[in-house]
C-alpha atoms as a PDB file:
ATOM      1  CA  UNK A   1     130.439 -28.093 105.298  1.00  0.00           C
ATOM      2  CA  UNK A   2     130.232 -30.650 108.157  1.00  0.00           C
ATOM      3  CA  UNK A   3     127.308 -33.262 106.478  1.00  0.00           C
ATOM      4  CA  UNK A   4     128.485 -36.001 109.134  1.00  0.00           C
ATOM      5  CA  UNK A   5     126.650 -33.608 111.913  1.00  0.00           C
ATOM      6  CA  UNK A   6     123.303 -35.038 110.639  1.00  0.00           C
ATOM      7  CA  UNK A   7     124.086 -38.799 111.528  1.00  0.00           C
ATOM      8  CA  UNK A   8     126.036 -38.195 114.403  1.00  0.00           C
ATOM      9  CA  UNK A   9     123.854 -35.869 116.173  1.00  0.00           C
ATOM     10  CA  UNK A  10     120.771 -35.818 114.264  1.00  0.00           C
ATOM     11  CA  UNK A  11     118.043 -36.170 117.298  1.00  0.00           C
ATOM     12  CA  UNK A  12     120.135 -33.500 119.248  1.00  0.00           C
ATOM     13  CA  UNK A  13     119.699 -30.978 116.803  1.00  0.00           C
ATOM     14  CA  UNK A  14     116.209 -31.777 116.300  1.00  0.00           C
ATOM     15  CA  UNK A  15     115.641 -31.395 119.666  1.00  0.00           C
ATOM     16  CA  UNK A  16     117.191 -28.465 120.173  1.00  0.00           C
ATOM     17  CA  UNK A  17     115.338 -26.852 116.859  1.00  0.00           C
ATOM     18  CA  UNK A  18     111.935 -27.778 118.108  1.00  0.00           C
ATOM     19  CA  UNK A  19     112.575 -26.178 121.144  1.00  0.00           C
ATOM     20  CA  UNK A  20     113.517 -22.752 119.198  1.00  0.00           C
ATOM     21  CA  UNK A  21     111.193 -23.052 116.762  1.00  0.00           C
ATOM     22  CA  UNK A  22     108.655 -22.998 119.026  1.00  0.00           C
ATOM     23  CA  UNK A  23     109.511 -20.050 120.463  1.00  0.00           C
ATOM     24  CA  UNK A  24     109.453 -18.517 117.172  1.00  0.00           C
ATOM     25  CA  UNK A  25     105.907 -19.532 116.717  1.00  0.00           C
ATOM     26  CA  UNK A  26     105.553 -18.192 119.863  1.00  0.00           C
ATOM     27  CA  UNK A  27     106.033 -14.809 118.624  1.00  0.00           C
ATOM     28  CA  UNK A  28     104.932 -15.443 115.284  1.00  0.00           C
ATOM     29  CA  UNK A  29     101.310 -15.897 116.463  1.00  0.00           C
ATOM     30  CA  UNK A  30     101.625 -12.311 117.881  1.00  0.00           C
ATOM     31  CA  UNK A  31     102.570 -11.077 114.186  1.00  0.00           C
ATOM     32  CA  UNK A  32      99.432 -13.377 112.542  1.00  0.00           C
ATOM     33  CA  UNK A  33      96.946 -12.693 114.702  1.00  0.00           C
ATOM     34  CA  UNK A  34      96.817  -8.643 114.502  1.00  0.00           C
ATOM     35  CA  UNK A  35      97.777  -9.135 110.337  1.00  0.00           C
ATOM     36  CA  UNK A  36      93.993 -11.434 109.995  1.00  0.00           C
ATOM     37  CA  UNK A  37      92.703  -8.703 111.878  1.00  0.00           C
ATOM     38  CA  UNK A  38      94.024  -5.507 110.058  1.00  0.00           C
ATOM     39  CA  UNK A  39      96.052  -6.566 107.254  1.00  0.00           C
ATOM     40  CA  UNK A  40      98.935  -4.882 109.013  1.00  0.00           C
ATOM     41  CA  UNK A  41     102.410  -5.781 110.534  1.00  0.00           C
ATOM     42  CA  UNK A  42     103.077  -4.816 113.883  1.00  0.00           C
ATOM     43  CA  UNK A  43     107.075  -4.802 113.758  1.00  0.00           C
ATOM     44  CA  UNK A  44     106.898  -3.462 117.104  1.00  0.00           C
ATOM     45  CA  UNK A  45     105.899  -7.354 118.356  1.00  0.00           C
ATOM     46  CA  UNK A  46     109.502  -7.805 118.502  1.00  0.00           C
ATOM     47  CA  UNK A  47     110.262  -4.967 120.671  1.00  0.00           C
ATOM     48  CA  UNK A  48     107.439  -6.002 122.755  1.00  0.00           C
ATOM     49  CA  UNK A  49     109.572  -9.397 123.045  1.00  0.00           C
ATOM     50  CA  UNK A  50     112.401  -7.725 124.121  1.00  0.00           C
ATOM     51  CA  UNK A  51     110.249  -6.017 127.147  1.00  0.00           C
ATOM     52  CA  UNK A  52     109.457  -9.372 127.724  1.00  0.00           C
ATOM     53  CA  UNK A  53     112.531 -10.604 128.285  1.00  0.00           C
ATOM     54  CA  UNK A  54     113.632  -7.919 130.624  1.00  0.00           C
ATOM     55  CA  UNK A  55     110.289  -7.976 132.607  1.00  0.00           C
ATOM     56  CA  UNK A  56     111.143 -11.985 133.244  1.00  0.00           C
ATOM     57  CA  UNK A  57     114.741 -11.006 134.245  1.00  0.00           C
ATOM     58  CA  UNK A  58     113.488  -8.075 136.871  1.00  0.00           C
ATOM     59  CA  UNK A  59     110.527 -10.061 138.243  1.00  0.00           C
ATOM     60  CA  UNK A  60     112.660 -12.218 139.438  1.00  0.00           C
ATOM     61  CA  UNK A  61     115.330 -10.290 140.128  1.00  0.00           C
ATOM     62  CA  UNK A  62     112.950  -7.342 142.147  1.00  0.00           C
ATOM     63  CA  UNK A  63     109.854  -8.903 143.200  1.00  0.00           C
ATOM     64  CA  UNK A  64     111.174 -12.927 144.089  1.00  0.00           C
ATOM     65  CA  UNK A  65     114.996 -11.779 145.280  1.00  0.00           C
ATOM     66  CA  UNK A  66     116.915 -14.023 143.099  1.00  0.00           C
ATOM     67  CA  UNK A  67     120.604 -12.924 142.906  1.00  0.00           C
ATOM     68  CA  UNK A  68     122.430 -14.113 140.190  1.00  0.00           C
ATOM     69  CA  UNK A  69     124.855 -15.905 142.202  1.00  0.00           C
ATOM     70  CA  UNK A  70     121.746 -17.582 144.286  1.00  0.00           C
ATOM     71  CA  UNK A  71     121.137 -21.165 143.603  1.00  0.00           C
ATOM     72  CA  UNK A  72     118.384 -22.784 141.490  1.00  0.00           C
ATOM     73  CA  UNK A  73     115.161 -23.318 143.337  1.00  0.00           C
ATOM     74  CA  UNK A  74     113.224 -26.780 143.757  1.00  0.00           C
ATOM     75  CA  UNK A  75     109.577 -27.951 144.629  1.00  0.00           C
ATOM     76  CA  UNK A  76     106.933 -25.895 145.109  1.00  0.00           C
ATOM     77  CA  UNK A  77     108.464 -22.878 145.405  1.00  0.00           C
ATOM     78  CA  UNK A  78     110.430 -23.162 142.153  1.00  0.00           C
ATOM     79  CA  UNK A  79     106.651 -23.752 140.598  1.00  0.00           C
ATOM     80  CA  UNK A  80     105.319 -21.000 141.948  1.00  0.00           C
ATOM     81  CA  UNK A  81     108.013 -18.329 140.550  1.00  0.00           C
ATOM     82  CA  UNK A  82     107.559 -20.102 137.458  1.00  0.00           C
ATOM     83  CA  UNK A  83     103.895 -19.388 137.058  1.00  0.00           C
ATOM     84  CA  UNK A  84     103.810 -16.109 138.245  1.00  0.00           C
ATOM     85  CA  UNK A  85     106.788 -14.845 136.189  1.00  0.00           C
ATOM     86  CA  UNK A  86     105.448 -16.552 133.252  1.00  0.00           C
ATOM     87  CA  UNK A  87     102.071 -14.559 134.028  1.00  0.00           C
ATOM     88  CA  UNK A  88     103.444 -10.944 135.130  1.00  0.00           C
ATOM     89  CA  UNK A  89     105.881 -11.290 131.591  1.00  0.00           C
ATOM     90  CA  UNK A  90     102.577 -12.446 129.509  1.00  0.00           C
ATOM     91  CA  UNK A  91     100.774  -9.174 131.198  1.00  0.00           C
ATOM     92  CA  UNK A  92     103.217  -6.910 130.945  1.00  0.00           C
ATOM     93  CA  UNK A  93     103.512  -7.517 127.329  1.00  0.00           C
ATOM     94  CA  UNK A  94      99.806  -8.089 126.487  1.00  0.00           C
ATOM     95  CA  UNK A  95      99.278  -4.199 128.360  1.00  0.00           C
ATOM     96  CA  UNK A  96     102.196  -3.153 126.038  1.00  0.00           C
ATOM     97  CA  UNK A  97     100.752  -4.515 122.977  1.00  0.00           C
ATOM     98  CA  UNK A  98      97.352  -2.784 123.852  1.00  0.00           C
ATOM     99  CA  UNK A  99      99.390   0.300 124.518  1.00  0.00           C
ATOM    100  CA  UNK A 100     100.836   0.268 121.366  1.00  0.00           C
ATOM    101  CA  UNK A 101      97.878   0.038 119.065  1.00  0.00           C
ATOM    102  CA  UNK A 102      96.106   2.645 121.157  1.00  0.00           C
ATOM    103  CA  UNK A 103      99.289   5.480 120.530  1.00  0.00           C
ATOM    104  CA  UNK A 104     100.599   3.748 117.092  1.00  0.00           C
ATOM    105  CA  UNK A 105      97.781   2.100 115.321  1.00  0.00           C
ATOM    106  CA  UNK A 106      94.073   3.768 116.676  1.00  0.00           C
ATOM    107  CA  UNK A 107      94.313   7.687 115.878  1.00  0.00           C
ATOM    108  CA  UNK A 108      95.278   6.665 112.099  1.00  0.00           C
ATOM    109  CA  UNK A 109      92.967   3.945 111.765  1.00  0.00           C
ATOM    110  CA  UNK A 110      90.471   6.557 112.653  1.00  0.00           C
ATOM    111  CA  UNK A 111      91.491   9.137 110.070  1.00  0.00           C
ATOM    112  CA  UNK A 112      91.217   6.272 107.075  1.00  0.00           C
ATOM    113  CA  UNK A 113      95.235   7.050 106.709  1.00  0.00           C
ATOM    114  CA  UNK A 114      96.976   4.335 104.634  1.00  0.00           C
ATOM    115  CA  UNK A 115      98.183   1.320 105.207  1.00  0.00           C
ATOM    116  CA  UNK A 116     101.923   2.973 104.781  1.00  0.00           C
ATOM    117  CA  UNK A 117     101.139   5.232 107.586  1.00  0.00           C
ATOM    118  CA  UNK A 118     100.477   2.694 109.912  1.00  0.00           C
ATOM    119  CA  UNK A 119     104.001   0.554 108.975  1.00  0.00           C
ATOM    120  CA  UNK A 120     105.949   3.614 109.579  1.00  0.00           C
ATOM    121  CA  UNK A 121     104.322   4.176 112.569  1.00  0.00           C
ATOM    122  CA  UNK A 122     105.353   0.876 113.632  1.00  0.00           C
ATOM    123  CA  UNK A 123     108.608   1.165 112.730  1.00  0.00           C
ATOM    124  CA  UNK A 124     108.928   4.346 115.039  1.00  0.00           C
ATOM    125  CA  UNK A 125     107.409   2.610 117.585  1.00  0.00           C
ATOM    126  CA  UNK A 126     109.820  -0.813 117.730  1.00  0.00           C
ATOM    127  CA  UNK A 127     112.734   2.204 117.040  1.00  0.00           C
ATOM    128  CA  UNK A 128     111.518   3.870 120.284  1.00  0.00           C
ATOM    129  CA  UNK A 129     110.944   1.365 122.193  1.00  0.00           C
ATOM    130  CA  UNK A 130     114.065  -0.657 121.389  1.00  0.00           C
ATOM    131  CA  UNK A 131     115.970   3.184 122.092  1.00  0.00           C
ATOM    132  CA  UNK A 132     114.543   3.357 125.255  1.00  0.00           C
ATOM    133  CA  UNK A 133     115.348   0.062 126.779  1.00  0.00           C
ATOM    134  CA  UNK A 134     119.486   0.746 125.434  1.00  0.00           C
ATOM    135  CA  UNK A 135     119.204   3.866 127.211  1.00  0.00           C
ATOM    136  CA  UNK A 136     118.051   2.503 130.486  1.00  0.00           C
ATOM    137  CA  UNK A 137     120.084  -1.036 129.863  1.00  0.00           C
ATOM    138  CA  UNK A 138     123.138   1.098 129.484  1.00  0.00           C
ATOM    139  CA  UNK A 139     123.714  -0.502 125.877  1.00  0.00           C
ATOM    140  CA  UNK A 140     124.474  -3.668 128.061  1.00  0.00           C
ATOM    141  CA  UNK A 141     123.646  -7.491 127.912  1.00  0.00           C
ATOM    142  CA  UNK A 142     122.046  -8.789 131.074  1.00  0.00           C
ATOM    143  CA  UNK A 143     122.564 -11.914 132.776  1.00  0.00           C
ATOM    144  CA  UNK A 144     118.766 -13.426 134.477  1.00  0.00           C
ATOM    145  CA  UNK A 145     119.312 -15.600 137.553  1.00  0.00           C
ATOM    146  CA  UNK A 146     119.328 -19.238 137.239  1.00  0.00           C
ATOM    147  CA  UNK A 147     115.749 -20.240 138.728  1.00  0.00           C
ATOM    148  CA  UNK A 148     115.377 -23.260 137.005  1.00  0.00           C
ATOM    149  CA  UNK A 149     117.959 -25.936 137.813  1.00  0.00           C
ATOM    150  CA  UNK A 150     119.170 -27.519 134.381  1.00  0.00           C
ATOM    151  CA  UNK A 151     118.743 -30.875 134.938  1.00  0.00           C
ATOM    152  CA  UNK A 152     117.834 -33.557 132.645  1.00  0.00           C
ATOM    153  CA  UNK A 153     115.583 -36.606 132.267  1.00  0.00           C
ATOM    154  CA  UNK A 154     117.787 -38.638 130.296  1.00  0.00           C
ATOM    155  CA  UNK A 155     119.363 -38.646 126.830  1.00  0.00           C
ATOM    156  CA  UNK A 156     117.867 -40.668 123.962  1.00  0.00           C
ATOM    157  CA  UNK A 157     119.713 -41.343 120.724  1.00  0.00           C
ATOM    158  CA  UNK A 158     121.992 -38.636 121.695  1.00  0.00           C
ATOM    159  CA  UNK A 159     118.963 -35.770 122.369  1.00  0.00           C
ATOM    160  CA  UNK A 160     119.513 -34.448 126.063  1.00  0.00           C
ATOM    161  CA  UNK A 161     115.332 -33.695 127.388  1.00  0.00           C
ATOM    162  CA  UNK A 162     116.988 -31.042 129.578  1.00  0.00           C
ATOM    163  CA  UNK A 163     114.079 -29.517 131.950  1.00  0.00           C
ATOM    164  CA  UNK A 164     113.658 -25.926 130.217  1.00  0.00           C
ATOM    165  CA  UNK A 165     113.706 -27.477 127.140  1.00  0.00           C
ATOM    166  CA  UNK A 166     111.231 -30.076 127.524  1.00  0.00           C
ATOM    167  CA  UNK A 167     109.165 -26.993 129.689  1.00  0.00           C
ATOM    168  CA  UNK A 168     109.327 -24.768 126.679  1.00  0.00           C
ATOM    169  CA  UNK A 169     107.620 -27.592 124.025  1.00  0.00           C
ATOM    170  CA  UNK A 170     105.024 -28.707 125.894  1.00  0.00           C
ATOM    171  CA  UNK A 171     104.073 -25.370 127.421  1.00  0.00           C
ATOM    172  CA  UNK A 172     104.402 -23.811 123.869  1.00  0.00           C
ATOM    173  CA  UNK A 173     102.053 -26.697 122.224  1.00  0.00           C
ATOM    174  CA  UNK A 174      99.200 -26.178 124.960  1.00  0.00           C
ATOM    175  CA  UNK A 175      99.259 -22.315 124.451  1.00  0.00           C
ATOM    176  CA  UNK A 176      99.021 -23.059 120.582  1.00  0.00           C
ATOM    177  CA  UNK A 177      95.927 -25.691 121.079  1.00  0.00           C
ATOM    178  CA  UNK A 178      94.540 -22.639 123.747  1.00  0.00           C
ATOM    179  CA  UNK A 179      94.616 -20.118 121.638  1.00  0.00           C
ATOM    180  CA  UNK A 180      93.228 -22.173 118.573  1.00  0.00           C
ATOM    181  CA  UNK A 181      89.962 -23.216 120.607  1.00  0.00           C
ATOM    182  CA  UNK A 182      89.576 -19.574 121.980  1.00  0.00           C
ATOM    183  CA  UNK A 183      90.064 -18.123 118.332  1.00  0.00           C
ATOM    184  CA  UNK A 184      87.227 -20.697 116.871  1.00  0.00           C
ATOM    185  CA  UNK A 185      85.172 -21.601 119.993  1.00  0.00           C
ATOM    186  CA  UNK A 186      84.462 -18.359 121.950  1.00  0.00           C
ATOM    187  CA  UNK A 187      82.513 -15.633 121.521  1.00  0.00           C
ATOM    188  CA  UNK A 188      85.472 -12.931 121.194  1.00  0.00           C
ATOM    189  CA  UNK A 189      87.577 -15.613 118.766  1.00  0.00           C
ATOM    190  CA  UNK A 190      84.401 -15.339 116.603  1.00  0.00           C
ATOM    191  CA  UNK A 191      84.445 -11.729 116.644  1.00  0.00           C
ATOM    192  CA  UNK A 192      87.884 -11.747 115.553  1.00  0.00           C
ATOM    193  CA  UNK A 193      87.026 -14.216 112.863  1.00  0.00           C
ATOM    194  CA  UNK A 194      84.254 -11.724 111.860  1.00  0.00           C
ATOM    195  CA  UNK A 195      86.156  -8.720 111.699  1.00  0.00           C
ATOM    196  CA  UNK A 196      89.300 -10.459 109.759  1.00  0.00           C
ATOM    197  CA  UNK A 197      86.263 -11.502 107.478  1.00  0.00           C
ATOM    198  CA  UNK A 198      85.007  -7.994 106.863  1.00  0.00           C
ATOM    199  CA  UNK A 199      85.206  -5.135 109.079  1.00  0.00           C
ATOM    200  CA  UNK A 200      81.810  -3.705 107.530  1.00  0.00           C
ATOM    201  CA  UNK A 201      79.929  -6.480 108.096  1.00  0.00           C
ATOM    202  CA  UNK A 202      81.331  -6.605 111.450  1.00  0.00           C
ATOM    203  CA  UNK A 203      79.669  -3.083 112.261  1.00  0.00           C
ATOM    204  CA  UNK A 204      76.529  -3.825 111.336  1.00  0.00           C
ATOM    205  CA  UNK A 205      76.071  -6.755 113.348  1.00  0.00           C
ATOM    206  CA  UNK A 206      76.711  -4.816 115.877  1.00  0.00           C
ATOM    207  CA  UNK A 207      80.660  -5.484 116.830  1.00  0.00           C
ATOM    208  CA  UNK A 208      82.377  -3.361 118.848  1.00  0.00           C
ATOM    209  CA  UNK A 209      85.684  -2.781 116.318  1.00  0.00           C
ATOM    210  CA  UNK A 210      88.301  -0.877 118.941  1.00  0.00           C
ATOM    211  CA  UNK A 211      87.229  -3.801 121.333  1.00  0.00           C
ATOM    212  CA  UNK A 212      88.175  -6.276 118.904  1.00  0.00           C
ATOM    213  CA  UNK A 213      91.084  -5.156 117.530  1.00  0.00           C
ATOM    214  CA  UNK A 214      92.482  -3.944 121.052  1.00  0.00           C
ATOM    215  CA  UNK A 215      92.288  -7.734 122.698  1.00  0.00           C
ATOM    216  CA  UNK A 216      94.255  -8.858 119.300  1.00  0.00           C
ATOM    217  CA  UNK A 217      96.442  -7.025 119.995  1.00  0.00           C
ATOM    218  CA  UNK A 218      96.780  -8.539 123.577  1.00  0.00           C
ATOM    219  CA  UNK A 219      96.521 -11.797 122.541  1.00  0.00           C
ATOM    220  CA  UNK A 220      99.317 -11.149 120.452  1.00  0.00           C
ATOM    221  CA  UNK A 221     100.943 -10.193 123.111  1.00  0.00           C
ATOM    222  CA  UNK A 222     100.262 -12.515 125.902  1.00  0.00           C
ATOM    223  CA  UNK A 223     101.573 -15.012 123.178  1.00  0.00           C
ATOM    224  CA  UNK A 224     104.968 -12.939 122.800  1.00  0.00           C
ATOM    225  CA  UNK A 225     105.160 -12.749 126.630  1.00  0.00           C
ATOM    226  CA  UNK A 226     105.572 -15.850 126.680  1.00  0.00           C
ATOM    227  CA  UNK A 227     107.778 -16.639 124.619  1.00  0.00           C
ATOM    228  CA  UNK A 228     109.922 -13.978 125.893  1.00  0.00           C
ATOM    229  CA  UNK A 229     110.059 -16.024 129.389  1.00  0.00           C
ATOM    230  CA  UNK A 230     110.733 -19.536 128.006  1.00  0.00           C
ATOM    231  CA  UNK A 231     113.719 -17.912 126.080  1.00  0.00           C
ATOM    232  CA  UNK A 232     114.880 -16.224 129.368  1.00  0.00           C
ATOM    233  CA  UNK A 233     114.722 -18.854 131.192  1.00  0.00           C
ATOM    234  CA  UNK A 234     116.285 -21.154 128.625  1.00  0.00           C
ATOM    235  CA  UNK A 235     119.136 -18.817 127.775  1.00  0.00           C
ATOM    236  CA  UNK A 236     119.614 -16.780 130.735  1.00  0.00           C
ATOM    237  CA  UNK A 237     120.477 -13.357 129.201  1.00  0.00           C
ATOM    238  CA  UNK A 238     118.761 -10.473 127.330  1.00  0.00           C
ATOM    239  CA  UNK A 239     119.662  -7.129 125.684  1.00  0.00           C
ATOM    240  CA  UNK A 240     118.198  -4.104 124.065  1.00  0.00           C
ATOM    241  CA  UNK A 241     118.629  -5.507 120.383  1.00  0.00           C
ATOM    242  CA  UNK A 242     117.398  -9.444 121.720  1.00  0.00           C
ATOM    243  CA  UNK A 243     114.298  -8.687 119.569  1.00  0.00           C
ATOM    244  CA  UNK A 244     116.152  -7.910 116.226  1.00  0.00           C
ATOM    245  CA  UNK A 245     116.500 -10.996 115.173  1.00  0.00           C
ATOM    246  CA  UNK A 246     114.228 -12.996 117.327  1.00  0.00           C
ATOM    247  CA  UNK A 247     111.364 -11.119 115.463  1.00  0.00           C
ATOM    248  CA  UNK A 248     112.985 -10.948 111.855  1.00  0.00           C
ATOM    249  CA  UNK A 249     113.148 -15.420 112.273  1.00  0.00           C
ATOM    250  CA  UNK A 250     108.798 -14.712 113.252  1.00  0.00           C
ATOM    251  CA  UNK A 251     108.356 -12.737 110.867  1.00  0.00           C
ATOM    252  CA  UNK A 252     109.922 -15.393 108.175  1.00  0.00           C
ATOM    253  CA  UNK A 253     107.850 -18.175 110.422  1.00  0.00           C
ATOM    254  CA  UNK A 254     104.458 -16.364 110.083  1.00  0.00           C
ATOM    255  CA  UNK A 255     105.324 -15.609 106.373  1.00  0.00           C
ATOM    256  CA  UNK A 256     106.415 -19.512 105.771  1.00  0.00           C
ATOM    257  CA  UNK A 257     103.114 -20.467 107.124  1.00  0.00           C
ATOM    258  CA  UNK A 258     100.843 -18.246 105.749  1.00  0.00           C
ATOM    259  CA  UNK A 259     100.934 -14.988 107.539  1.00  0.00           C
ATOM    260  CA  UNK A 260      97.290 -13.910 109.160  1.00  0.00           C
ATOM    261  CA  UNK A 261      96.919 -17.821 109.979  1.00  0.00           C
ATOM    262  CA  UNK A 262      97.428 -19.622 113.406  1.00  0.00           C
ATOM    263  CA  UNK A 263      98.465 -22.967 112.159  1.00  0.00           C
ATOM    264  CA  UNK A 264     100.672 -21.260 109.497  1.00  0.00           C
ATOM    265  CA  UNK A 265     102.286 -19.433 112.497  1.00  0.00           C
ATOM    266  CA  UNK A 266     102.971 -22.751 114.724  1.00  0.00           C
ATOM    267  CA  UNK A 267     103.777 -24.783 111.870  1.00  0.00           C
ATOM    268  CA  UNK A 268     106.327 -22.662 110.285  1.00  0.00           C
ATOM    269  CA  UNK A 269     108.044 -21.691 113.542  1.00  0.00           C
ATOM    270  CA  UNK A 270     108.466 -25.000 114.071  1.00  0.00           C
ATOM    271  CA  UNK A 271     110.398 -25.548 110.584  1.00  0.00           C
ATOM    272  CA  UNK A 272     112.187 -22.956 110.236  1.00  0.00           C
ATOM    273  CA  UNK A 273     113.542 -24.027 114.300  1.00  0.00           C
ATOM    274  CA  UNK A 274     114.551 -27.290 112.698  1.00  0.00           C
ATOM    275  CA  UNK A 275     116.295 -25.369 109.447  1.00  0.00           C
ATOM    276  CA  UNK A 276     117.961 -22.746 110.881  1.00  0.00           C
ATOM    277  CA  UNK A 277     119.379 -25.626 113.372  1.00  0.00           C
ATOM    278  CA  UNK A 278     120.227 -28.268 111.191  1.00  0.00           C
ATOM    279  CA  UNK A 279     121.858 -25.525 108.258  1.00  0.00           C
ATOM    280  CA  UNK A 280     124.093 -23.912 111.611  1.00  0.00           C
ATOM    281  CA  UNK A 281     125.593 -27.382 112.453  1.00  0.00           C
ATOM    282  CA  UNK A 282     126.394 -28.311 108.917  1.00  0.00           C
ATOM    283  CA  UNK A 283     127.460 -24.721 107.779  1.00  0.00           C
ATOM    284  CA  UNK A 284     128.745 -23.405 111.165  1.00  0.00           C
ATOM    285  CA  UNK A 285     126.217 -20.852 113.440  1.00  0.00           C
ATOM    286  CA  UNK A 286     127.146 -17.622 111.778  1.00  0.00           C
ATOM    287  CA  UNK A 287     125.304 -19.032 108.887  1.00  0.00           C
ATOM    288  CA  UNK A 288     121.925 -18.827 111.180  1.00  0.00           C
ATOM    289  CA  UNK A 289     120.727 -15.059 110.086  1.00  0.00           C
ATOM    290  CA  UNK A 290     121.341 -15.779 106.469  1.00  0.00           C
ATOM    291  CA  UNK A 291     119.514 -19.020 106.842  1.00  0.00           C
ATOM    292  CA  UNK A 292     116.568 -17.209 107.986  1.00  0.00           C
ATOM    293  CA  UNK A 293     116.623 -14.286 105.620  1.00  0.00           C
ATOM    294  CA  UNK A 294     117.094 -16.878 102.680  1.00  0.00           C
ATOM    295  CA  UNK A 295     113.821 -18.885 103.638  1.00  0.00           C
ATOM    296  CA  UNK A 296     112.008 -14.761 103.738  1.00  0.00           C
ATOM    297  CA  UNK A 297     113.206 -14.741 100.291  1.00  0.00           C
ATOM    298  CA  UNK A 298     112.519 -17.552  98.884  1.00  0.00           C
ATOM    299  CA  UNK A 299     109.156 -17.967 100.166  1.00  0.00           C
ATOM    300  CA  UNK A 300     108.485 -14.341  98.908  1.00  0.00           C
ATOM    301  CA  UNK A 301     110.016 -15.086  95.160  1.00  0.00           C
ATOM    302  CA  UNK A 302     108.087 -18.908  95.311  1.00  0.00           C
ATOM    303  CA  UNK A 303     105.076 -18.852  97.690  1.00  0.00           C
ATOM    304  CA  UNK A 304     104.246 -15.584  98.789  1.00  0.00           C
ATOM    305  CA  UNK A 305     100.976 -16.884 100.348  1.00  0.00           C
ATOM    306  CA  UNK A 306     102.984 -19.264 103.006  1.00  0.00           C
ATOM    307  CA  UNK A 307     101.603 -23.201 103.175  1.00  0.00           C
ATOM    308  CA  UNK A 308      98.626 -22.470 104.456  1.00  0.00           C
ATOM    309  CA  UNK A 309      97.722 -19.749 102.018  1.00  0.00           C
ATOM    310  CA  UNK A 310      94.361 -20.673 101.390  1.00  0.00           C
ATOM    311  CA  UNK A 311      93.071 -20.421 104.772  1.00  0.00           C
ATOM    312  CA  UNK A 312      94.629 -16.868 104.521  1.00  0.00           C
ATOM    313  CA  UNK A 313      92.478 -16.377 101.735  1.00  0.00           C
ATOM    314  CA  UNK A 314      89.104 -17.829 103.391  1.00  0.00           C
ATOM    315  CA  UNK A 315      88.858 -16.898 106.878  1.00  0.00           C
ATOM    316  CA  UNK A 316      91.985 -14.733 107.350  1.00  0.00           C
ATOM    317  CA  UNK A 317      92.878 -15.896 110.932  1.00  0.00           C
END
């Protein structure tokens, strides 16, 4: 155990957890929002992830050119692949996620089948999907072009605010306060709220429940899309099994906060970032999975209801 780490490169660490957290709350809002909705985890969000990923790499591999040995772009140009890889990943996911619960989730829910149906049918679904992409990946690891040039805006008390990384918090924080005023502000977040309330009561006020439950879903997954491109962009390289763990740490995240709760979701991906950071410097990185499956468990043994439990409990969302 390497305890110095903390006083010697504290803010870097930090830094560099925030960063990764967020893109576990990232995904962990895709896991929260269709569990208010339907009680129900979709473990195929991960898989969607790793589409994500891929669909970053090949947009800008097929539709903008970039070779991997090209060099990084600048100005207006390098904004402009930016934005529309960030929005053709968000939208490829988001139609994936909608696919999904139309295949997976919709013929069940319309027989009244239980609630273990519907988990195995996710698990076949993240299986398939993650079986698919190995098959056409060739079982390989990919590398994505450098687009974004690495550069940095200066180093404070030892914490390098490299470009992607800096790009990845703020963007992550605005789609967080986004999504939170959509969810209680518009008319479709209300319906959402509604449903996650009762489904029942939902019907007879005249709420279209397939609608509902179908742009959840795509929520979820324009949330996951993105995710999947800040990662991309910040670590260059994907692979058929990328989701595997990616979705077990949102999983823990949305489970830490309070799973079926937005703030639960942001808030724990955020500390489990900063954990599973801080415990891989001091116990070494192959520590990192059993850091995250040891927070699972010992928020399942100690507070199955996350930190934000009670909002579970009143509004579900």
């Amino acid at each position: 155990m390497n305890f110095s780490v903390l006083t010697s490169e504290f803010w870097a660490l930090a830094l560099q957890g925030t960063a990764l957290g967020l893109i576990y709350s990232l995904i962990a809002l895709g896991y929260t929002m269709v569990y208010g909705v339907l009680r129900l985890i979709n473990f195929a969000n991960s898989e969607i992830f790793m589409v994500g990923t891929f669909s970053t790499m090949l947009i800008e591999i097929v539709v903008f050119k970039r070779a991997i040995d090209l060099p990084a772009l600048s100005g207006g140009k390098l904004i402009f692949v930016l934005l529309l890889t960030l929005m053709g990943s968000m939208l490829v996911c988001a139609l994936l996620a909608m696919l999904v619960e139309l295949v997976a989730y919709r013929r069940l829910r319309a027989r009244g089948t239980n609630r273990l149906a519907s988990l195995i049918s996710a698990i076949g679904t993240s299986i398939f999907l993650s079986e698919s992409v190995r098959l056409l990946s060739g079982s390989r690891s990919h590398s994505a072009p450098r687009v974004l040039d690495k550069w940095s805006f200066g180093e404070v008390a030892g914490a390098n605010f490299r470009i992607d990384t800096m790009m990845t918090i703020v963007a992550a924080i605005v789609i967080f306060i986004v999504l939170e005023i959509f969810v209680t502000k518009s008319h479709l977040g209300k319906a959402i709220r509604a449903v996650s309330m009762s489904e029942e009561n939902s019907k007879l006020m005249g709420i279209n429940l397939n609608r509902v439950i179908t742009m959840t879903f795509a929520i979820g997954g324009l949330t996951t899309g993105a995710a999947a491109f800040f990662y991309t962009t910040t670590y260059e390289n994907t692979v058929f099994n990328v989701g595997f763990n990616l979705g077990i740490a949102a999983f823990t995240s949305a489970v830490l906060g309070g799973i079926g709760n937005l703030r639960g979701a942001f808030y724990g991906g955020l500390s489990l970032g900063l954990l599973e950071q801080f415990a891989s410097a001091i116990l070494g990185s192959q520590w990192k999975s059993v850091t995250v499956f040891l927070v699972l468990v010992l928020v399942l043994l100690i507070k199955p209801s996350g930190i934000f439990g009670e909002a579970v409990q009143q509004t579900r969302t």
